[in-house]
C-alpha atoms as a PDB file:
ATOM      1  CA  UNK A   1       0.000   0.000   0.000  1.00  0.00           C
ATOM      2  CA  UNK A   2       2.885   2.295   0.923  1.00  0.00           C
ATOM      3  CA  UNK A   3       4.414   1.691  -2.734  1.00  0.00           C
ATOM      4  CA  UNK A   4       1.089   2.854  -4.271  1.00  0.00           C
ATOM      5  CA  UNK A   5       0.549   5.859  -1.832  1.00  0.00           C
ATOM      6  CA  UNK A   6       4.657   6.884  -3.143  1.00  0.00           C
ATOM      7  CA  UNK A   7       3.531   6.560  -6.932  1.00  0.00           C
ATOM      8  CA  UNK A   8       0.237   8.635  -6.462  1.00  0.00           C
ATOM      9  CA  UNK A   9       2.623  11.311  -5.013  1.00  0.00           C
ATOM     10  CA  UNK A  10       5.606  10.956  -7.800  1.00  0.00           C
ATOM     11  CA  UNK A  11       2.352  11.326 -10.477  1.00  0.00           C
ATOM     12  CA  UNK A  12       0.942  14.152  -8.732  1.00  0.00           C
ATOM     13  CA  UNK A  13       4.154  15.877  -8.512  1.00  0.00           C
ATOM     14  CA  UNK A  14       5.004  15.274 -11.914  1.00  0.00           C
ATOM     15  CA  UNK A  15       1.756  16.666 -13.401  1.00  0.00           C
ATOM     16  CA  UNK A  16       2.151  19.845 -11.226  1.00  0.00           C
ATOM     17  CA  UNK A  17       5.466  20.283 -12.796  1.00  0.00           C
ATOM     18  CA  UNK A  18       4.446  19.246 -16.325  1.00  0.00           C
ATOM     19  CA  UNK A  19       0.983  21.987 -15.640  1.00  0.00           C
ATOM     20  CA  UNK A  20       3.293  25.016 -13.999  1.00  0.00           C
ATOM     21  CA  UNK A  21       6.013  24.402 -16.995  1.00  0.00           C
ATOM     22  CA  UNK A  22       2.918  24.322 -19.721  1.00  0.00           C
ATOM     23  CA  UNK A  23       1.058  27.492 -18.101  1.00  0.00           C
ATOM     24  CA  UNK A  24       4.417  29.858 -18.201  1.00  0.00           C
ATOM     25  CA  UNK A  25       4.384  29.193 -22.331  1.00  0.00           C
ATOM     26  CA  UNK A  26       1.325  29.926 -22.235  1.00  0.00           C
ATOM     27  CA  UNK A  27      -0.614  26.724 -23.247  1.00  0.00           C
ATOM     28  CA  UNK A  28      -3.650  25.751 -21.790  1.00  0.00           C
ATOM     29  CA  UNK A  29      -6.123  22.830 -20.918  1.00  0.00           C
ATOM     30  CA  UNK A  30      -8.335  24.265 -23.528  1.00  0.00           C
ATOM     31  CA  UNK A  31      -6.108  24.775 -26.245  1.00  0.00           C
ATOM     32  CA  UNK A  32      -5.303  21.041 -25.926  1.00  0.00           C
ATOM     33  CA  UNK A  33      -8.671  19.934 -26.103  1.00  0.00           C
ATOM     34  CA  UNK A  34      -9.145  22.148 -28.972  1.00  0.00           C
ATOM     35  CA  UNK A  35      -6.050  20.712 -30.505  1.00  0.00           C
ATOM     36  CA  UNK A  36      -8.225  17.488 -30.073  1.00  0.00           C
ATOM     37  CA  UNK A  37     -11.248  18.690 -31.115  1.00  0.00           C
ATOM     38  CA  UNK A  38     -13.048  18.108 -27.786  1.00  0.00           C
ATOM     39  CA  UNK A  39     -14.437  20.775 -25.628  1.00  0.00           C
ATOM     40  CA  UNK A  40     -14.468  21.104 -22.319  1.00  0.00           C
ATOM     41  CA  UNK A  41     -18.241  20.519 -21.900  1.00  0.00           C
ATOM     42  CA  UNK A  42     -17.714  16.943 -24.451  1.00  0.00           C
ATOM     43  CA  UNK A  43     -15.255  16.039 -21.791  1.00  0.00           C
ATOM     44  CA  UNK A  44     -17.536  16.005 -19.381  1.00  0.00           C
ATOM     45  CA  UNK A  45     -20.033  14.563 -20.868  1.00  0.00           C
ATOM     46  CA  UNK A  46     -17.884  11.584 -22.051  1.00  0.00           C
ATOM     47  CA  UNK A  47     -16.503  11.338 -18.781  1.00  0.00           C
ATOM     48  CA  UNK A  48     -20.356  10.707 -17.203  1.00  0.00           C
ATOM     49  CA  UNK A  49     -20.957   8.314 -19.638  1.00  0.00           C
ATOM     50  CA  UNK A  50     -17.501   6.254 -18.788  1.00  0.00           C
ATOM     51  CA  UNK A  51     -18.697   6.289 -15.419  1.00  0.00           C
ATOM     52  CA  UNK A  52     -22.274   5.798 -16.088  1.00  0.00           C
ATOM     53  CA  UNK A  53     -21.064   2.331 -17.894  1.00  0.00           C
ATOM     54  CA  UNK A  54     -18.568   1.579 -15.604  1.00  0.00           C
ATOM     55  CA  UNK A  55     -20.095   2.189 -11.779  1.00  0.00           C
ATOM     56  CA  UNK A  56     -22.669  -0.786 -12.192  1.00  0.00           C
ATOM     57  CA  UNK A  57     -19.750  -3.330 -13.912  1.00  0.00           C
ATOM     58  CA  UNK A  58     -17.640  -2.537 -11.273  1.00  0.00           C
ATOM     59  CA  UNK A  59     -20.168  -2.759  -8.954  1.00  0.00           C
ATOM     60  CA  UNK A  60     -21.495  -6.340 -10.099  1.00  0.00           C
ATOM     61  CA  UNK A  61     -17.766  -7.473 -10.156  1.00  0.00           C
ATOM     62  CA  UNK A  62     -17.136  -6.375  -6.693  1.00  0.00           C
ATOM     63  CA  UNK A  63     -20.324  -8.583  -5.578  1.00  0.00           C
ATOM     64  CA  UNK A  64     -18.608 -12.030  -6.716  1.00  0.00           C
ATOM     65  CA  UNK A  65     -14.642 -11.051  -6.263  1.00  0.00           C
ATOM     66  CA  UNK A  66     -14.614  -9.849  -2.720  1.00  0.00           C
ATOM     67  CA  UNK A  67     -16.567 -12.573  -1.167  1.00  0.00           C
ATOM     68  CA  UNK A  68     -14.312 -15.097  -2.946  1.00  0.00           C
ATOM     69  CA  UNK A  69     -11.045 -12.968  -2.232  1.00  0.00           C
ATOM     70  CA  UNK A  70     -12.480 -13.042   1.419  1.00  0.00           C
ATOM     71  CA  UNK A  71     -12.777 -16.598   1.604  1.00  0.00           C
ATOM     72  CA  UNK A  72      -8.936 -17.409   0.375  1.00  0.00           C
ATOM     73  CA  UNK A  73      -7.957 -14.469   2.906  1.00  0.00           C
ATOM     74  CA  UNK A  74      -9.949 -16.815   5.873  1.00  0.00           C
ATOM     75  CA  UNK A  75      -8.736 -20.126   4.438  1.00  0.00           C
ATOM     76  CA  UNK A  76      -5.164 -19.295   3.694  1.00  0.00           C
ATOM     77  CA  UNK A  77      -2.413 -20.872   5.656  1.00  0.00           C
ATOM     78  CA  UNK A  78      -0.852 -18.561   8.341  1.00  0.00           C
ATOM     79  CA  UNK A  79       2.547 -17.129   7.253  1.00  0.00           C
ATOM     80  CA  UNK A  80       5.783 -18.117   9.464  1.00  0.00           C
ATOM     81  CA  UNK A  81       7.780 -14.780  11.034  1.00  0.00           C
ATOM     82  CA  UNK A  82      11.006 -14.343   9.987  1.00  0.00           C
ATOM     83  CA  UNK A  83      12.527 -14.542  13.674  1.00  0.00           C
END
């Protein structure tokens, strides 16, 4: 968990960089998406729709993975220490 908490850090730092670097020459998030040929209110609207199809898979999944994760978690044998 510790190794994912250090790359959500080293990503966020590196996209503040990236953004404050991109901003002093000037360019903006909306000259990108206009470079794209999206607009900021397509974005969004594509965005809701990824999550509109993706909540209720995720959602489904989660009902037959955890309970099976859960019971290999119970029935797994107990580790030996390293002392």
């Amino acid at each position: 968990m510790l190794r994912f908490l250090y790359t959500i850090a080293k990503v966020a730092l590196a996209s503040l960089v990236a953004g404050a670097i991109l901003g002093h020459f000037g360019i903006s998030s909306e000259q990108i998406l206009t470079l794209f040929g999206m607009t900021p209110e397509r974005l969004q609207e594509l965005t809701q729709q990824a999550l509109a199809w993706a909540l209720p898979n995720v959602t489904l999944g989660a009902m037959v993975i955890v309970p099976i994760w859960f019971l290999a978690f119970l029935f797994r044998p107990p580790r030996r220490s390293n002392d």
